[in-house]
Protein backbone atom coordinates (compact mmCIF):
# COMPACT_ATOMS: atom_id res chain seq x y z
CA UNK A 1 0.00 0.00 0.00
CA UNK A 2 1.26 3.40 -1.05
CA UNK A 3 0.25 6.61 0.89
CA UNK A 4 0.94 9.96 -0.16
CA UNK A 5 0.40 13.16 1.92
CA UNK A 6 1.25 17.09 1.00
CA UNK A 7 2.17 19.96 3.64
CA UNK A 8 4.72 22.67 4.24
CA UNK A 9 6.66 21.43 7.21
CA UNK A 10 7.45 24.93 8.18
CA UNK A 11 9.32 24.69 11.70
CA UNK A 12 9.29 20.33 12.19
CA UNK A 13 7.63 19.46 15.51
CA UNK A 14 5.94 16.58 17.10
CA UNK A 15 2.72 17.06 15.50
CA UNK A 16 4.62 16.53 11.83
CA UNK A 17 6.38 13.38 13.34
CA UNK A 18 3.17 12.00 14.94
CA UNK A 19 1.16 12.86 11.67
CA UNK A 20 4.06 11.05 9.47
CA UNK A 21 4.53 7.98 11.47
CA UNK A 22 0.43 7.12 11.76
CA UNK A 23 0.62 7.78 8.11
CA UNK A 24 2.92 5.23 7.25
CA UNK A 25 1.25 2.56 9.66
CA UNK A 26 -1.30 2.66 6.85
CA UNK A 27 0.87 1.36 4.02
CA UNK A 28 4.21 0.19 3.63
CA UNK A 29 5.74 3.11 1.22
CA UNK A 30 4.85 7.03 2.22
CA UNK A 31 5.57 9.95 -0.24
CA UNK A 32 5.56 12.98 1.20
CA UNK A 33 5.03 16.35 -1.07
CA UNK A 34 6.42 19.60 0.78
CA UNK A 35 5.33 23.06 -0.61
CA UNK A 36 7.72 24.48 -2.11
CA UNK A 37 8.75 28.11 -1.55
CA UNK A 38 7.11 29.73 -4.63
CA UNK A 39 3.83 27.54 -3.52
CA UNK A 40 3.60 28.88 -0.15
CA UNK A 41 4.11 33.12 -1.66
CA UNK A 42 0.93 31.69 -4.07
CA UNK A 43 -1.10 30.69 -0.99
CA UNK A 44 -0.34 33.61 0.70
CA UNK A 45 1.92 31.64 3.20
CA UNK A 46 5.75 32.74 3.75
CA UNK A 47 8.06 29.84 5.48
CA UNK A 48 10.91 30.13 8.20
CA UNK A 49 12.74 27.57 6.74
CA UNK A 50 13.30 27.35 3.42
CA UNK A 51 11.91 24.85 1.01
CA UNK A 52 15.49 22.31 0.69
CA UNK A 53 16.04 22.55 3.92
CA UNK A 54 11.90 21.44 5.15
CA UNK A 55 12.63 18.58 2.81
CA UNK A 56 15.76 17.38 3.67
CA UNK A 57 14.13 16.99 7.14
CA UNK A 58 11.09 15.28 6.20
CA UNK A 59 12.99 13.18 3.99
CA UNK A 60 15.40 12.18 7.19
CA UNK A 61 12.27 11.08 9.17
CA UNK A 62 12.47 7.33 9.13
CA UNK A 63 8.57 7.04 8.28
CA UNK A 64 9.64 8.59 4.92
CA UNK A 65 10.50 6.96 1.65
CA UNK A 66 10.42 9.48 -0.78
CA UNK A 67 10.19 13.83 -1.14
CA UNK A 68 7.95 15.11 -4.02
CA UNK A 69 7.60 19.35 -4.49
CA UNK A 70 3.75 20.81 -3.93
CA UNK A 71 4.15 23.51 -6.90
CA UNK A 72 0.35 23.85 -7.29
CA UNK A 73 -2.96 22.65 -5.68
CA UNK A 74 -4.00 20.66 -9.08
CA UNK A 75 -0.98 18.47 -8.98
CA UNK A 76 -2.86 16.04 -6.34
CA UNK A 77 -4.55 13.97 -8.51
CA UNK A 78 -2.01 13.90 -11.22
CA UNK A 79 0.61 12.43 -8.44
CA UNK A 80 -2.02 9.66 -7.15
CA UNK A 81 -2.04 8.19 -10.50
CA UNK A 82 1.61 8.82 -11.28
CA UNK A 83 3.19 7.58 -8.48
CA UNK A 84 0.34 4.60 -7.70
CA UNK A 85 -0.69 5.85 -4.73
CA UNK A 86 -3.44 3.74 -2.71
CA UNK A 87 -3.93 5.88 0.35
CA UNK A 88 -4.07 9.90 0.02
CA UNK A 89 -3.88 10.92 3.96
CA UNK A 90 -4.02 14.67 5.73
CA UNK A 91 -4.82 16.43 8.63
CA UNK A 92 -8.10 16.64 10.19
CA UNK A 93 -7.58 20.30 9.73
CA UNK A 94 -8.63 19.01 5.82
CA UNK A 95 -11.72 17.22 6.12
CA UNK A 96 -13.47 17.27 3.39
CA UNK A 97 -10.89 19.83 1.29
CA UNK A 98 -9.47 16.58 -1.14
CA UNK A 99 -12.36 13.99 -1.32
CA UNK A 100 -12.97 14.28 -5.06
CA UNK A 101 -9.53 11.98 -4.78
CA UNK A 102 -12.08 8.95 -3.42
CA UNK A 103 -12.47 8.58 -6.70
CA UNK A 104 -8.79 7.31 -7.84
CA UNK A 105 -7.82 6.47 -3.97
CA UNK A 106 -8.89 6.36 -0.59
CA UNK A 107 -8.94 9.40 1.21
CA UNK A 108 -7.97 9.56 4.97
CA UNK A 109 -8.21 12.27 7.48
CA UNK A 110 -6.71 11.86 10.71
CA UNK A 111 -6.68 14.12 13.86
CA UNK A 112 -3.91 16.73 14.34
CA UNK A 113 -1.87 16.20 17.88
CA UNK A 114 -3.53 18.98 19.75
CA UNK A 115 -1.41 21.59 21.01
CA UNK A 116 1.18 22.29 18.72
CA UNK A 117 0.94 23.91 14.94
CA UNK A 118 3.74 25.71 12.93
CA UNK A 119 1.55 29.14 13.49
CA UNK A 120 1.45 28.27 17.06
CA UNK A 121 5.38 28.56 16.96
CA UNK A 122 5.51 31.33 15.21
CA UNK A 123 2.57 33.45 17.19
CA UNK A 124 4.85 32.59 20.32
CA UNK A 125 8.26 33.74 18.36
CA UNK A 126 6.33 37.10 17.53
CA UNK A 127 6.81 37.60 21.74
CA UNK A 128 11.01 37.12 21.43
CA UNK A 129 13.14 40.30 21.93
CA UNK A 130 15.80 40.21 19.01
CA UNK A 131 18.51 38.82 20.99
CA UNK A 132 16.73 35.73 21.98
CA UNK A 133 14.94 35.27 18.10
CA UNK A 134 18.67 35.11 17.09
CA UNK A 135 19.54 32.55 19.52
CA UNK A 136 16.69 30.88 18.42
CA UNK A 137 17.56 30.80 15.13
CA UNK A 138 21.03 29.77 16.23
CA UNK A 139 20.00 26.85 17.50
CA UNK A 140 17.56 25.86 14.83
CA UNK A 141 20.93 25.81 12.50
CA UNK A 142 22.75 24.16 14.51
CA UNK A 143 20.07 21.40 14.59
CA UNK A 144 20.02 21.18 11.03
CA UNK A 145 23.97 21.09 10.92
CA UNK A 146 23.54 18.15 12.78
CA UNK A 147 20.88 16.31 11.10
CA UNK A 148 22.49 17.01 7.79
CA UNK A 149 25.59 15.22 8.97
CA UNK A 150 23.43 12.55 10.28
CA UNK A 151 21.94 11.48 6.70
C-alpha cells in the first residue's frame, strides 16, 4: 500500500512526526510532497525555513520513503495516479478539502496532535526580543547542521 500526503513542514515538531509515522502505519511506502517556496508566496503563506532545507528533514524522518515538491494545488490527482498511490492521507484540519480523490484512492483524514501547529510557533516567536529570536535561530541551524551530517 502506497500513501501519499502534502504539507509545508514549516518549523518540524511533534505534531509533523506524529502525523508522518500514523501515516505510514497505513501502508508500507509514504511519499511525502512539501510546498515548495514559490507555492507557499501563491497561498499567501511565507516559510521560516526554506523549502530544501523542510525537505531534507522530512525526507530524514524514518517514516519517509520518498520527497515530491507541492508547486500547485491541481498536482494532487495527477501524483495519485503517477506515483500509484493507494492511500491519500491529511490532517483533520482538511476534512473534506481533497475527497474528489475517493475517486482514484482512498482518502484519509486523521486528527492533528492537539497543542502544537507551525503558526502556534511562530505566534509565540512574535513575543522574542531580538537577541533571543537570534539565539533561536542559532540553535535551529545548529540542529540542522547536525541532522544534515546525520543522513
Amino acid at each position: 500500500m502506497r500513501v501519499l500526503t502534502y504539507g509545508t513542514f514549516d518549523l518540524f515538531h511533534i505534531g509533523h512526526l506524529r502525523l508522518l509515522e500514523r501515516l505510514r502505519a497505513l501502508g508500507d511506502h509514504l511519499t511525502v510532497a512539501v510546498s515548495t517556496d514559490e507555492f507557499n508566496a501563491l497561498k499567501g503563506k511565507r516559510s521560516i525555513v526554506p523549502y530544501a532545507d523542510r525537505a531534507a528533514l522530512v525526507a530524514a524522518c524514518r517514516y519517509v520513503d520518498e520527497v515530491i515538491p507541492e508547486n500547485h494545488w491541481e498536482q494532487k490527482r495527477d501524483d495519485v495516479i503517477r506515483l500509484g498511490i493507494d492511500v491519500f492521507g491529511m490532517g483533520g484540519d482538511w476534512e473534506g478539502r481533497f475527497d474528489e480523490l475517493g475517486e482514484v484512492c482512498k482518502v484519509v483524514y486523521l486528527p492533528r496532535t492537539e497543542g502544537i501547529s507551525s503558526t502556534a510557533i511562530k505566534d509565540r516567536l512574535k513575543g522574542f526580543d531580538p537577541a533571543s529570536f537570534e539565539a533561536l535561530k542559532t540553535a535551529i541551524e545548529t540542529a540542522q547542521a547536525v541532522l544534515a551530517r546525520l543522513s
